[in-house]
PDB file of N, CA and C in Angstrom:
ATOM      1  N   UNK A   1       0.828  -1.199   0.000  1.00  0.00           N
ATOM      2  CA  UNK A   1       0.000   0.000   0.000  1.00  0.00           C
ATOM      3  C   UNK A   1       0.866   1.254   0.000  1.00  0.00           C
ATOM      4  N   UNK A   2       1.878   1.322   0.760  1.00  0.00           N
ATOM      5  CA  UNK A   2       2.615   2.593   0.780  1.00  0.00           C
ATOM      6  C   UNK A   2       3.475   2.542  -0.967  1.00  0.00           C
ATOM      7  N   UNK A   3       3.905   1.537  -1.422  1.00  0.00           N
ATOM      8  CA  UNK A   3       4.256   1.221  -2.191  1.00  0.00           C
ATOM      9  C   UNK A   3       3.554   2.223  -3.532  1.00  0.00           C
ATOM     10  N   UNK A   4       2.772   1.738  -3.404  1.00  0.00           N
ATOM     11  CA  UNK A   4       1.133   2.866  -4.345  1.00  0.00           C
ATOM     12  C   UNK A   4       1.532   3.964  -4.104  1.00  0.00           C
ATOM     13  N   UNK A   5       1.010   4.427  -2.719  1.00  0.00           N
ATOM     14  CA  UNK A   5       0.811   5.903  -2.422  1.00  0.00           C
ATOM     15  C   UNK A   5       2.142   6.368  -3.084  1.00  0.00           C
ATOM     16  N   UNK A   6       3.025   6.076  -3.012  1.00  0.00           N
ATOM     17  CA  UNK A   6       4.508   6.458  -3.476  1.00  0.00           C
ATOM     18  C   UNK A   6       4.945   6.971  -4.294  1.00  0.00           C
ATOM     19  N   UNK A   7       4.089   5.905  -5.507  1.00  0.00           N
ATOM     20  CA  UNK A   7       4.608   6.055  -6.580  1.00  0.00           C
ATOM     21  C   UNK A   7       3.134   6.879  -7.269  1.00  0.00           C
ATOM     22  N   UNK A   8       2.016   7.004  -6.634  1.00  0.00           N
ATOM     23  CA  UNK A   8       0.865   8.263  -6.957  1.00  0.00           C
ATOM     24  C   UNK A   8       1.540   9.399  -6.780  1.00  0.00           C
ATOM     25  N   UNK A   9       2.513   9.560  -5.719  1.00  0.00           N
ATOM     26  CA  UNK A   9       2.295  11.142  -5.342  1.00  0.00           C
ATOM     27  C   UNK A   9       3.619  11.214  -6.233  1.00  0.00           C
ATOM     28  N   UNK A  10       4.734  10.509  -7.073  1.00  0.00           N
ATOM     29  CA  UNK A  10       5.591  10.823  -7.467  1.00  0.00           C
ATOM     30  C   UNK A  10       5.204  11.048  -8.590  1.00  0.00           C
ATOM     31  N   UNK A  11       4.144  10.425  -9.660  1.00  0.00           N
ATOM     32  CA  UNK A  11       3.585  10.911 -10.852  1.00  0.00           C
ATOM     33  C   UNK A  11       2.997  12.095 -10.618  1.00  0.00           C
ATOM     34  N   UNK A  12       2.111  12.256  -9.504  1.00  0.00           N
ATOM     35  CA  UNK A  12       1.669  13.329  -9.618  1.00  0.00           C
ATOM     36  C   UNK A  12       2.394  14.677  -9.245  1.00  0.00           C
ATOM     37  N   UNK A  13       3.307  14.469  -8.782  1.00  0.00           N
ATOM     38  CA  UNK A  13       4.241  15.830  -8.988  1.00  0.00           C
ATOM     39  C   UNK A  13       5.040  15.890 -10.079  1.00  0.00           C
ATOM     40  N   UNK A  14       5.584  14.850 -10.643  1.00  0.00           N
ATOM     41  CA  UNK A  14       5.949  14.812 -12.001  1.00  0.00           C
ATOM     42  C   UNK A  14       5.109  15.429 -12.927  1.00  0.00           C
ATOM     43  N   UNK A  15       3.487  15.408 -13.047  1.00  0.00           N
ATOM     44  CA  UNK A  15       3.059  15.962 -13.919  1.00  0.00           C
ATOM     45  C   UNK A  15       2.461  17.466 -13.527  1.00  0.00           C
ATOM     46  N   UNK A  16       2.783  18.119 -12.607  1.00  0.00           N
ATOM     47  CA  UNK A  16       2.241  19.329 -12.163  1.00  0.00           C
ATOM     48  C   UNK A  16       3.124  20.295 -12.616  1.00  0.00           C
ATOM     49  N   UNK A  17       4.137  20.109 -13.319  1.00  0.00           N
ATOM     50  CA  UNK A  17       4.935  21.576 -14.074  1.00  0.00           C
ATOM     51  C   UNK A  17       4.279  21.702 -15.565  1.00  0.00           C
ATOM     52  N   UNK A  18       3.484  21.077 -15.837  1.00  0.00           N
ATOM     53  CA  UNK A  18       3.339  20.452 -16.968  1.00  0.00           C
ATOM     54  C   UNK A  18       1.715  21.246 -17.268  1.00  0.00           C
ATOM     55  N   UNK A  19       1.013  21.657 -16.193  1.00  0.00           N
ATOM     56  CA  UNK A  19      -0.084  22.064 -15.747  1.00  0.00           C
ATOM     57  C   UNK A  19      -0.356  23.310 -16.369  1.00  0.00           C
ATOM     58  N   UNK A  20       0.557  24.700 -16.248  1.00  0.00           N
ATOM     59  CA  UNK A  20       0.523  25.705 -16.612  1.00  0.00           C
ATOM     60  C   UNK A  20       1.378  25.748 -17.352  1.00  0.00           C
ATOM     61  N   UNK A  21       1.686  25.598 -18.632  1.00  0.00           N
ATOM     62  CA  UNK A  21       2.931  25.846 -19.597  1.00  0.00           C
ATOM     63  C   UNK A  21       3.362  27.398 -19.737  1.00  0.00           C
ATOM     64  N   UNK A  22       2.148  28.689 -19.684  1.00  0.00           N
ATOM     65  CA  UNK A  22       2.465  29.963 -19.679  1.00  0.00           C
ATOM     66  C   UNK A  22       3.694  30.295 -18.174  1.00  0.00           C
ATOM     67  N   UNK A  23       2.983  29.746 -17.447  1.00  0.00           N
ATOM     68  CA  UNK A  23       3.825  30.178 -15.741  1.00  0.00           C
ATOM     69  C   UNK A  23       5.052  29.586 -15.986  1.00  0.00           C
ATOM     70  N   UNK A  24       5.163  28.416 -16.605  1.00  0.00           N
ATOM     71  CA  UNK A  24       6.474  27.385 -16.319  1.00  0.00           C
ATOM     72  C   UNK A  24       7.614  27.835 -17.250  1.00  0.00           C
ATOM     73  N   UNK A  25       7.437  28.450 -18.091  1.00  0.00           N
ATOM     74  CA  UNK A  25       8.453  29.266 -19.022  1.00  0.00           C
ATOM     75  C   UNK A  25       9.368  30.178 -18.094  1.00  0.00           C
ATOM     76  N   UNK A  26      10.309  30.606 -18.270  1.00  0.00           N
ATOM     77  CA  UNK A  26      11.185  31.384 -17.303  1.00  0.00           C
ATOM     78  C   UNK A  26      10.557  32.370 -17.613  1.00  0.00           C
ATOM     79  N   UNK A  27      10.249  33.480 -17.083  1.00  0.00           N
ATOM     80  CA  UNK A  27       9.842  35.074 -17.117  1.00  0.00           C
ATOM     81  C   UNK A  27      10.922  35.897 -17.726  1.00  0.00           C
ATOM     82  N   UNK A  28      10.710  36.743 -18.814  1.00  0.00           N
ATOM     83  CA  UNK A  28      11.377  37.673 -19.308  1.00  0.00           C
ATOM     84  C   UNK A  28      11.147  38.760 -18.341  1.00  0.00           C
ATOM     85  N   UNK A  29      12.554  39.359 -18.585  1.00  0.00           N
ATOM     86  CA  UNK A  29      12.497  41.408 -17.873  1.00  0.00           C
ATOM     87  C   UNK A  29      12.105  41.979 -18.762  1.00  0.00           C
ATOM     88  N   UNK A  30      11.117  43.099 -18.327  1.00  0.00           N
ATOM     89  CA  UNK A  30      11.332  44.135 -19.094  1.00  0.00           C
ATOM     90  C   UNK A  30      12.349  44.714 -20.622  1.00  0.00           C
ATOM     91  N   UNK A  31      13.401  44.741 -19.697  1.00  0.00           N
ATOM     92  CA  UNK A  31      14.878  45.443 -20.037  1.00  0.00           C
ATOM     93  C   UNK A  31      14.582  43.687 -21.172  1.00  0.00           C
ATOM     94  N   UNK A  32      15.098  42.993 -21.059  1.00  0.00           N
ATOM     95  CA  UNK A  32      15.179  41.583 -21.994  1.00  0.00           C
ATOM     96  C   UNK A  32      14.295  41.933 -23.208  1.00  0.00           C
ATOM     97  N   UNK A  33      13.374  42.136 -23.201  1.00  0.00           N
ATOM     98  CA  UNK A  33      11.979  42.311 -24.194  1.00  0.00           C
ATOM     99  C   UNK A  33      12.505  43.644 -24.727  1.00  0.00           C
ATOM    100  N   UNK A  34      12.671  44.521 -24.534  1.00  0.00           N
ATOM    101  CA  UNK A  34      13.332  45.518 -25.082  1.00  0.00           C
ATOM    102  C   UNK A  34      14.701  45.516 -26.102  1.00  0.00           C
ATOM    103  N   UNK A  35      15.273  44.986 -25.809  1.00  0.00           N
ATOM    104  CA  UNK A  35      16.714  44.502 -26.347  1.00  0.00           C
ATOM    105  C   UNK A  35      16.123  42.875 -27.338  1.00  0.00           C
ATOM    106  N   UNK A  36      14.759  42.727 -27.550  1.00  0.00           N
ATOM    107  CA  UNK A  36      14.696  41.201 -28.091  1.00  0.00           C
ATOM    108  C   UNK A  36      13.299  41.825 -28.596  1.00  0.00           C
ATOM    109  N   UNK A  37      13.151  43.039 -29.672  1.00  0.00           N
ATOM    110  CA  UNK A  37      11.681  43.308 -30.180  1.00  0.00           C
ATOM    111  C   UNK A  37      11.038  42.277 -30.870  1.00  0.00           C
ATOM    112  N   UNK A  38      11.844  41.381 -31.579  1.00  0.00           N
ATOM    113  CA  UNK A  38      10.702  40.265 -32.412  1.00  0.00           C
ATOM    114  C   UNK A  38       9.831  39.299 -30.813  1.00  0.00           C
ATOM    115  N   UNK A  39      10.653  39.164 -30.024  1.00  0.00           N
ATOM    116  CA  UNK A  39       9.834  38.129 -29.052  1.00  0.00           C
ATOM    117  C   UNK A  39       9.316  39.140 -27.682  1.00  0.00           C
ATOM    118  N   UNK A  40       9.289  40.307 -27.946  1.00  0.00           N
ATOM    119  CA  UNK A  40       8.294  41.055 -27.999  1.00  0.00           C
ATOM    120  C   UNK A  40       7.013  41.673 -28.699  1.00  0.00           C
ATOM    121  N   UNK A  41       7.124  41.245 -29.804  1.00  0.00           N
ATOM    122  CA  UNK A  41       5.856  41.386 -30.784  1.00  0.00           C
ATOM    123  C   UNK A  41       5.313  39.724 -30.818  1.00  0.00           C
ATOM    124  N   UNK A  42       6.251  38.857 -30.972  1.00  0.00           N
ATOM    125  CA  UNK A  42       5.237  37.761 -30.298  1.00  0.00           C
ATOM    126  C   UNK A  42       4.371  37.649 -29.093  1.00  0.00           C
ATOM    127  N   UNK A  43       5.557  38.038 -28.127  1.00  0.00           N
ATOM    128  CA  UNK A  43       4.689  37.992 -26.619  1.00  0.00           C
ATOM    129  C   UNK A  43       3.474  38.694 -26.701  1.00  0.00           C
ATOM    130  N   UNK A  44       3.936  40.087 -26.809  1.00  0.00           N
ATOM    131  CA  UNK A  44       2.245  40.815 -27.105  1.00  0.00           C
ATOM    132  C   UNK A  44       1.062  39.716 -27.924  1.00  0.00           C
ATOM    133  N   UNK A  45       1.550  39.781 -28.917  1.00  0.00           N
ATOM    134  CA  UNK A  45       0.351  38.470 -30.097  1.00  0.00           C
ATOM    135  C   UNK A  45       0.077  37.757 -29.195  1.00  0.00           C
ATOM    136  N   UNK A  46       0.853  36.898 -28.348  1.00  0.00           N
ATOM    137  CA  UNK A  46       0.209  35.968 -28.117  1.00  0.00           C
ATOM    138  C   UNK A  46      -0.590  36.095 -26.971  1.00  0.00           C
ATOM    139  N   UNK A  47      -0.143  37.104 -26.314  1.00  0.00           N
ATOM    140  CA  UNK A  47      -0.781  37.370 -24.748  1.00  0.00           C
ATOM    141  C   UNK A  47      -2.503  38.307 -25.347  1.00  0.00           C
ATOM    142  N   UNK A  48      -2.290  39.053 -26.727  1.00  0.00           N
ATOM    143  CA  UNK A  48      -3.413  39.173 -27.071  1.00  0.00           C
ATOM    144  C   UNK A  48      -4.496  38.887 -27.656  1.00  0.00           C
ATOM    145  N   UNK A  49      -3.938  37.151 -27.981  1.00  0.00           N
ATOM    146  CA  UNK A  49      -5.005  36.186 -28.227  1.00  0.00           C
ATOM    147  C   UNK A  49      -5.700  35.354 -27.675  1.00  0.00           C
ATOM    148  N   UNK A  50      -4.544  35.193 -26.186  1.00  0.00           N
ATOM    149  CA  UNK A  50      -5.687  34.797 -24.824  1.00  0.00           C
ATOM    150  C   UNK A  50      -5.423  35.467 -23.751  1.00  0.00           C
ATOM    151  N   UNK A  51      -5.857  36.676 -23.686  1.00  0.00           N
ATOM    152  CA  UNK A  51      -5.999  37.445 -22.177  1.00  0.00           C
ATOM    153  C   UNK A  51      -6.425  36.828 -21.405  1.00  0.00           C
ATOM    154  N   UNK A  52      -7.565  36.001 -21.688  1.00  0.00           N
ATOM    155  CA  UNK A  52      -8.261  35.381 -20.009  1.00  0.00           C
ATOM    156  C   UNK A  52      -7.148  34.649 -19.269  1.00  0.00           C
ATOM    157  N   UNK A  53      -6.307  33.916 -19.932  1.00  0.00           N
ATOM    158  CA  UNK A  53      -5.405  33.036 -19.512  1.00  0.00           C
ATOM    159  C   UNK A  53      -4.144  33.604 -19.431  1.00  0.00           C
ATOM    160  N   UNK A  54      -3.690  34.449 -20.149  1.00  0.00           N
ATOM    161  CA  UNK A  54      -2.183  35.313 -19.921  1.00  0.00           C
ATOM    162  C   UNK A  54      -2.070  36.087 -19.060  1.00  0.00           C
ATOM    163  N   UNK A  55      -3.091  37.007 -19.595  1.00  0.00           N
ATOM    164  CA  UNK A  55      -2.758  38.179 -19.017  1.00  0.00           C
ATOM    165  C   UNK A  55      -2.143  38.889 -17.423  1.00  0.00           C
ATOM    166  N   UNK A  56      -2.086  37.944 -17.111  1.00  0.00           N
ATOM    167  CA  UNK A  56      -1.507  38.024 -15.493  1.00  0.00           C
ATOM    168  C   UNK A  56      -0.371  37.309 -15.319  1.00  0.00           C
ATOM    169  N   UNK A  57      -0.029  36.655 -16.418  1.00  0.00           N
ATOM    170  CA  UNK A  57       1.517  36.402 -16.299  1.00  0.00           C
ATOM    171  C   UNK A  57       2.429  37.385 -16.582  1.00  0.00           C
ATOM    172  N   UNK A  58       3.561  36.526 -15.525  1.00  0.00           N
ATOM    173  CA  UNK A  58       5.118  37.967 -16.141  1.00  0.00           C
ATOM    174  C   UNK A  58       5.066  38.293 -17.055  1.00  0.00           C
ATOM    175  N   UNK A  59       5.228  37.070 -17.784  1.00  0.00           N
ATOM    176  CA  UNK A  59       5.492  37.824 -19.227  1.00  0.00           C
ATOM    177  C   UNK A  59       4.837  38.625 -20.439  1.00  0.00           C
ATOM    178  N   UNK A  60       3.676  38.858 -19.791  1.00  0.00           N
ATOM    179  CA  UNK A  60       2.648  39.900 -20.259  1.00  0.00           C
ATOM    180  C   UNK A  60       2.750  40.986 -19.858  1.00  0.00           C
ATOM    181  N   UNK A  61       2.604  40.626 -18.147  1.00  0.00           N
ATOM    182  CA  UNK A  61       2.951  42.200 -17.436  1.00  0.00           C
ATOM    183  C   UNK A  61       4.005  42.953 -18.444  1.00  0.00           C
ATOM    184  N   UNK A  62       5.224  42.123 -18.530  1.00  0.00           N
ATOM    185  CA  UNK A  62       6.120  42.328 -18.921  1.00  0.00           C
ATOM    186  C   UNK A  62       6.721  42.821 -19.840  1.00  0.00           C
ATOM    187  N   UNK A  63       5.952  42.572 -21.133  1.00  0.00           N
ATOM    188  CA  UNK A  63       6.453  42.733 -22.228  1.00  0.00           C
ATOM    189  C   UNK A  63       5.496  43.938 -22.206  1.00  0.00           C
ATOM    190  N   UNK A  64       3.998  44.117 -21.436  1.00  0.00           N
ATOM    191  CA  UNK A  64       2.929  45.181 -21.840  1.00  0.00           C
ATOM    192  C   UNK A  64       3.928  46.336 -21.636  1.00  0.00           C
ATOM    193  N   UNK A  65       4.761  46.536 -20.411  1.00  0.00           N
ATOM    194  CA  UNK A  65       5.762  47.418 -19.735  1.00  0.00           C
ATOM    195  C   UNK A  65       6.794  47.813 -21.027  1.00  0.00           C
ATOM    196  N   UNK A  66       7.253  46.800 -21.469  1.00  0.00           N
ATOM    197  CA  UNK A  66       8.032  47.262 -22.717  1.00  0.00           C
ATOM    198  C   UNK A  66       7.684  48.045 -23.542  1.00  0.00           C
ATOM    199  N   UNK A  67       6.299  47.559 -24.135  1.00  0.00           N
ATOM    200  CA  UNK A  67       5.790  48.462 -25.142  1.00  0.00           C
ATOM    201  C   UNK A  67       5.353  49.836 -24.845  1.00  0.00           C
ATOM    202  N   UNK A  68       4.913  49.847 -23.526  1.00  0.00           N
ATOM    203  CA  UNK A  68       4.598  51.033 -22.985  1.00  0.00           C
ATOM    204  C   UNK A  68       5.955  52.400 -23.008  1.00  0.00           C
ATOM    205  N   UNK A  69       6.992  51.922 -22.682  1.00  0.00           N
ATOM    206  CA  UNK A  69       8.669  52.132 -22.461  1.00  0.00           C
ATOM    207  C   UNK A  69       9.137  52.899 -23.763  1.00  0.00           C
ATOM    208  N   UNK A  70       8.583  51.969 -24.676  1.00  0.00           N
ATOM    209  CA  UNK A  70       8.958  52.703 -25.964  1.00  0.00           C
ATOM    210  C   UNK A  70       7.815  52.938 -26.701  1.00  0.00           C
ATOM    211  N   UNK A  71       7.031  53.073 -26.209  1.00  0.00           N
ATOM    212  CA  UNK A  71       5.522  53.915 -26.866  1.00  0.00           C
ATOM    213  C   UNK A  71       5.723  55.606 -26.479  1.00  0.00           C
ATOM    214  N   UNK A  72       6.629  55.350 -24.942  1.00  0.00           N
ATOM    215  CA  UNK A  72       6.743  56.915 -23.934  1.00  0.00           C
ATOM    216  C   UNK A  72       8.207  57.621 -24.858  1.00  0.00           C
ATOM    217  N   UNK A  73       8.828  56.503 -25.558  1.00  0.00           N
ATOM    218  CA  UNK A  73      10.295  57.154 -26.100  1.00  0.00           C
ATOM    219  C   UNK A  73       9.902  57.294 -27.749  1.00  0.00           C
ATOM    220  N   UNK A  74       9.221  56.741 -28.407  1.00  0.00           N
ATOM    221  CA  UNK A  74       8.621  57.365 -29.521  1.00  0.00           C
ATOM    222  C   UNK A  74       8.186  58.808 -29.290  1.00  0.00           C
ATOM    223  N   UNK A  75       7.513  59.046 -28.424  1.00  0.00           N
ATOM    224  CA  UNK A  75       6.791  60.103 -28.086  1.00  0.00           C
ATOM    225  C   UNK A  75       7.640  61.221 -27.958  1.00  0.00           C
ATOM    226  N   UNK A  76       8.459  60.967 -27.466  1.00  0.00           N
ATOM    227  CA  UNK A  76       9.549  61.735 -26.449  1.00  0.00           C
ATOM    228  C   UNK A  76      10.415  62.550 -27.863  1.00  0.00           C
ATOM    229  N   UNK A  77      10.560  61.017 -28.825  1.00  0.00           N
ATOM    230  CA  UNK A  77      11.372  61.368 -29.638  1.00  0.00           C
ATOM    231  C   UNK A  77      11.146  62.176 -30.711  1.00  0.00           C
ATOM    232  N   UNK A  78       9.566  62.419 -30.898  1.00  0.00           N
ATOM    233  CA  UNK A  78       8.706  62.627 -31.872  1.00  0.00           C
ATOM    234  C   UNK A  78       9.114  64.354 -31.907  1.00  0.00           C
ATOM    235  N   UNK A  79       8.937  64.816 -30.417  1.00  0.00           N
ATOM    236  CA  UNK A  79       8.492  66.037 -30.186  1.00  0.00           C
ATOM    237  C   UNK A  79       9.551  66.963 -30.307  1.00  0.00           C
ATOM    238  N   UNK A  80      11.063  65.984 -30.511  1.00  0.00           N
ATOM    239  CA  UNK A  80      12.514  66.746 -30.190  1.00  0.00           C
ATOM    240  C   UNK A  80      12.565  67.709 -31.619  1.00  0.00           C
TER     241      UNK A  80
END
């Protein structure tokens, strides 16, 4: 019997990273997404094809922060 339980709770933590694939990705910085615009125009795409489910990950926060960063330095730059 313990034998079981054992080897249940070892599959089942084995398969719990596996659960959220958005969370389980390493988190980009800011600063990273900035210096890496193509996987910043992905991230955005993709975080804006499922908000219900992204949107509260880092890497949404994250990359939203980027675009914002240089939405404020377009601006900035526009006016010089």
């Amino acid at each position: 019997m313990k034998t079981r339980l054992a080897i249940l709770l070892v599959t089942a933590a084995a398969a719990l990273p596996g659960c959220n694939d958005a969370e389980s990705q390493q988190a980009k910085t800011v600063g990273w997404f900035l210096d890496h615009r193509d996987e910043l125009a992905a991230a955005l795409k993709g975080c804006g094809d499922n908000p219900g489910e992204l949107e509260k990950t880092s890497n949404c926060i994250n990359a939203n922060e980027a675009r914002n960063k240089i939405t404020i330095q377009e601006m900035k730059d526009a006016l010089k």
